[in-house]
Protein backbone atom coordinates (compact mmCIF):
# COMPACT_ATOMS: atom_id res chain seq x y z
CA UNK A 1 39.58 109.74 91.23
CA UNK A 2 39.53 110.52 87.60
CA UNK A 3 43.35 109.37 86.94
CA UNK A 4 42.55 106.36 89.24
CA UNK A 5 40.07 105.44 87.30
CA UNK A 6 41.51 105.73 84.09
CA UNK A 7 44.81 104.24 84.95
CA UNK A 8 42.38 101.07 86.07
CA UNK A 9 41.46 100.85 82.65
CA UNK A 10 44.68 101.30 80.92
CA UNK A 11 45.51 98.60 83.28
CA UNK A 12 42.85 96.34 82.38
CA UNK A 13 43.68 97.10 78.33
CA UNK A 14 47.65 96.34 78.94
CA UNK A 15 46.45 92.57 80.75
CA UNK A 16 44.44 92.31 77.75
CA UNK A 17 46.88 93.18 75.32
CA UNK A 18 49.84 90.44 76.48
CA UNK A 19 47.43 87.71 75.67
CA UNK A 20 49.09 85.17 78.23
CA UNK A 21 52.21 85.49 77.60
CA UNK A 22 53.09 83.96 81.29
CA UNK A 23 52.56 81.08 79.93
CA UNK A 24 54.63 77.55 80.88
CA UNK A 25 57.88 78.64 79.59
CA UNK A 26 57.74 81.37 82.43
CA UNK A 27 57.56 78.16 84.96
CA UNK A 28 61.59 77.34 84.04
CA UNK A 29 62.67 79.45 87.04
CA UNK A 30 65.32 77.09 88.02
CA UNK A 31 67.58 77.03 84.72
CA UNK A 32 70.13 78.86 84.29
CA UNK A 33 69.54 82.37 83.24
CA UNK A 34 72.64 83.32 81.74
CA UNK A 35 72.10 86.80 83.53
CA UNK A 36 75.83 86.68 84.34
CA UNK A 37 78.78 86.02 81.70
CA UNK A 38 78.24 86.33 78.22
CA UNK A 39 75.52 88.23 76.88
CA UNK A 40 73.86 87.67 73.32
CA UNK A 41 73.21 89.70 70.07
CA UNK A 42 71.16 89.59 67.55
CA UNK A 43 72.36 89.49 63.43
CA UNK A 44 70.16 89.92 60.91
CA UNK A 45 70.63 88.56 57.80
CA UNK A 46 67.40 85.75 57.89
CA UNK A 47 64.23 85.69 58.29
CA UNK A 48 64.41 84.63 61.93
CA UNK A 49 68.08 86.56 62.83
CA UNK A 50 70.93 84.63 64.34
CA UNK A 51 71.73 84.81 68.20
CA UNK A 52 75.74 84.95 68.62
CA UNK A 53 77.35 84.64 71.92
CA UNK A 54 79.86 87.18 72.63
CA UNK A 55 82.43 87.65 75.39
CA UNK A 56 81.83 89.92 78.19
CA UNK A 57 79.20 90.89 80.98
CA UNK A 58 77.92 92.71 83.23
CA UNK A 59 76.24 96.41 83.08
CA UNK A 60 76.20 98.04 79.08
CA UNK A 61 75.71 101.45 78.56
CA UNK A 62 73.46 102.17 75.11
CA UNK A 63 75.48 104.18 72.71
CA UNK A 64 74.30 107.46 71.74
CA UNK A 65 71.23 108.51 70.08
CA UNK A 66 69.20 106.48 72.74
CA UNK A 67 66.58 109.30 73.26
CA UNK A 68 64.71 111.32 71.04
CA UNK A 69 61.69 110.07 69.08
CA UNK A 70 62.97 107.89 65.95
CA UNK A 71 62.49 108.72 62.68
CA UNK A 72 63.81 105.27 60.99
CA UNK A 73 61.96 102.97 62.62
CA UNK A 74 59.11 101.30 60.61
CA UNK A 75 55.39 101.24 61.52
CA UNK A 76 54.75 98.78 64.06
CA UNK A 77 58.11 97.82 64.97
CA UNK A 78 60.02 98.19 67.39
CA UNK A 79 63.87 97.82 68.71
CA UNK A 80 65.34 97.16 72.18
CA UNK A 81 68.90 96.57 72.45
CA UNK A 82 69.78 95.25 76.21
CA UNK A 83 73.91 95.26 76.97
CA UNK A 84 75.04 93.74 73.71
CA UNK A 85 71.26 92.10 72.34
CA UNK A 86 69.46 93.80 70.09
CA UNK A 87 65.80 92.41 69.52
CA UNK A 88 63.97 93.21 66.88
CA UNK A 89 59.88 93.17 67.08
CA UNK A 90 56.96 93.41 64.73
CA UNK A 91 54.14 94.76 66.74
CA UNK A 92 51.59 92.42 65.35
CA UNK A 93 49.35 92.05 68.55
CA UNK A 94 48.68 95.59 69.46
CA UNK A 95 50.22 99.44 68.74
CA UNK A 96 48.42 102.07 69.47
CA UNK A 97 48.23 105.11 71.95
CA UNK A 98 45.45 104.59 74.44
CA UNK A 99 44.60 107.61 76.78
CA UNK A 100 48.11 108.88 76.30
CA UNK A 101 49.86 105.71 76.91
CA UNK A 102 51.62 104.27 73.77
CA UNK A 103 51.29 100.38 73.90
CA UNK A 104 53.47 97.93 71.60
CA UNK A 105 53.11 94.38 72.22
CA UNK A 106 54.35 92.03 69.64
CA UNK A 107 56.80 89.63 68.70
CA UNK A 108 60.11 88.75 66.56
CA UNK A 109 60.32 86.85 63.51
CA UNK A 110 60.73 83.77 64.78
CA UNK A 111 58.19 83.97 67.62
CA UNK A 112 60.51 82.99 70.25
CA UNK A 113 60.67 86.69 72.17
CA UNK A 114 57.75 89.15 73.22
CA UNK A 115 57.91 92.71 74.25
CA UNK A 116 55.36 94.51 75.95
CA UNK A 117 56.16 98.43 76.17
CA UNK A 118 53.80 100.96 77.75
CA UNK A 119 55.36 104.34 77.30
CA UNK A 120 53.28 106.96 78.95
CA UNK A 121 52.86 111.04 77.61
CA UNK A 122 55.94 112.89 78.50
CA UNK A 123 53.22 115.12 80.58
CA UNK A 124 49.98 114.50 82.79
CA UNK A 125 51.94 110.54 83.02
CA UNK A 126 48.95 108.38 83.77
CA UNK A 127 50.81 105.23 84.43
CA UNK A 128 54.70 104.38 85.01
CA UNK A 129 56.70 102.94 81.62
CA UNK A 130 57.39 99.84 81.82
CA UNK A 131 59.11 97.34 79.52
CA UNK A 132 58.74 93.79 79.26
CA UNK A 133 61.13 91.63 76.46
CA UNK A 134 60.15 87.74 77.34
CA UNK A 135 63.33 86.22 75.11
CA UNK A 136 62.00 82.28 75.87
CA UNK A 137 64.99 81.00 73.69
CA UNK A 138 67.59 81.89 75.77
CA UNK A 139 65.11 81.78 78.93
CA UNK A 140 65.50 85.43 79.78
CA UNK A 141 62.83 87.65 81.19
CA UNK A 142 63.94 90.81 81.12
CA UNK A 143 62.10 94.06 82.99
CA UNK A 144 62.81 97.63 83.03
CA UNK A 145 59.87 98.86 85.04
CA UNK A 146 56.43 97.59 86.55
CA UNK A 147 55.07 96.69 89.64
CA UNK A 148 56.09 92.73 89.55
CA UNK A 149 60.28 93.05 89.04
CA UNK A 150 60.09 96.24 91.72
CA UNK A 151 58.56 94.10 94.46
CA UNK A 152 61.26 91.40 94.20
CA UNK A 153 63.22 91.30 97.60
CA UNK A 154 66.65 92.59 96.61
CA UNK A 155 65.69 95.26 93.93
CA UNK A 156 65.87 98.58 94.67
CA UNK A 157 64.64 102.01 93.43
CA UNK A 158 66.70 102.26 89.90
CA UNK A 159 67.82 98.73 89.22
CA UNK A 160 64.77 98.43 86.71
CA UNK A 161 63.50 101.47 85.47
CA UNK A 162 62.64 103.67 82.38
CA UNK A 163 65.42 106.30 82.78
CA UNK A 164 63.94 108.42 80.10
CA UNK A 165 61.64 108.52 77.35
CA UNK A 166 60.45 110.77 74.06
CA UNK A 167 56.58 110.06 73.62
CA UNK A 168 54.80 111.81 70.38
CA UNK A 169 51.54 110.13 70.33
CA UNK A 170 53.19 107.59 67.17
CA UNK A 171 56.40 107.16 68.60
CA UNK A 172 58.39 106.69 71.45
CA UNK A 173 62.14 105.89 72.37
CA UNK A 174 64.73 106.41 75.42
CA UNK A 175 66.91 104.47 77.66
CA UNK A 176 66.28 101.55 80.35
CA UNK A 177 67.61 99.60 83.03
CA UNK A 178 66.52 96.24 82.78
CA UNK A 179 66.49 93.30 84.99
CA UNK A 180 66.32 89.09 84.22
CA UNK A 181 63.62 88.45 86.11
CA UNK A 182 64.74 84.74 86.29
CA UNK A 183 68.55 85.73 87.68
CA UNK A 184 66.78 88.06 90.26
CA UNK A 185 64.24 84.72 91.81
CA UNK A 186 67.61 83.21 92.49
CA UNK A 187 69.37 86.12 94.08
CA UNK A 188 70.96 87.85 91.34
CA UNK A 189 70.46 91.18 90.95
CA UNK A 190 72.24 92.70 87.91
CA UNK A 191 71.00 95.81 86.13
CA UNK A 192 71.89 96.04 82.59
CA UNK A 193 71.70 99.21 80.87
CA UNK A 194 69.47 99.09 77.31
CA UNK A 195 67.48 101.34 74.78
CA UNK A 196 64.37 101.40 72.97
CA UNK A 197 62.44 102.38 69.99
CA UNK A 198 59.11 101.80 68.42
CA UNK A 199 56.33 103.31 65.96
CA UNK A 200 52.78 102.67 65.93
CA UNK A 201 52.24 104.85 62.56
């Protein structure tokens, strides 16, 4: 009853936390998602970064290094590379471990993508990770994780997932297979292998 009760507030913290960000540009479902074809990366070199279309598709595997704790990432930020994009977040609206469960929810430079990530301890887990990159630009709702994406009908058990994760109170990183939650409404189901990293301190 205890971790029921305690995941019920974590719960209640993370719905907090996202501040509405299902909001009307989550209503597109009809557009197209881009979830197959050419995939998109991100440049920095402004304030904002530059989104480049590059050829190729389908499932990415991260390079390696994707585990493991960071050491070079920045206090609240965070990076999550999905198949060939690689987001880049300032973790402006919350980052901070709460009952084990390290919580980063911000937003890039130019306010056009989200992330919600709720990485849990590596022990006594009192919730699932999840991962949530909301990249409203280029319409793309990406998942790795969480009730919503798994009860989709056509997604099964590993198409959107946490493989693995380093949590050390401050930090966490790992790998994830990730979803477009708009491409999987119209029938699409194509996982797309990605990595993650963010620091709270």
């Amino acid at each position: 009853m205890k971790v029921l009760a305690v995941a019920a507030v974590v719960a209640a913290s993370f719905t907090f936390a996202c501040g509405g960000d299902d909001d009307d540009s989550n209503g597109n479902e009809g557009a197209d998602t881009g979830g197959t074809g050419a995939n998109t990366t991100q440049t920095t070199g402004g304030a904002a970064g530059v989104l480049t279309t590059v050829a190729g598709g389908g499932n990415q595997t991260p390079s390696s290094g994707a585990t493991g704790a960071s050491s070079n990432t920045a206090a609240k930020t965070a990076v999550v590379t999905i198949g060939d994009a690689r987001y880049e977040f300032t973790l402006n609206r919350d980052c901070r471990s709460l009952f084990g469960v390290l919580v980063g929810v911000g937003q890039s430079a130019d306010g056009q993508t989200v992330v919600n990530m709720q990485i849990p301890p590596e022990t006594g887990a009192v919730s699932e990770p999840s991962i949530r990159v909301d990249d409203r630009a280029k319409n793309l709702d990406w998942r790795a994780g969480g009730d919503v994406i798994g009860e989709l009908a056509g997604v099964s058990a590993g198409d959107s997932q946490v493989d693995d994760f380093k949590n050390d109170g401050k930090r966490a990183s790992g790998t994830a297979t990730f979803l477009d939650m708009y491409a999987v409404l119209q029938g699409k189901v194509e996982p797309v292998q990605g990595r993650f990293e963010f620091a709270c301190e």
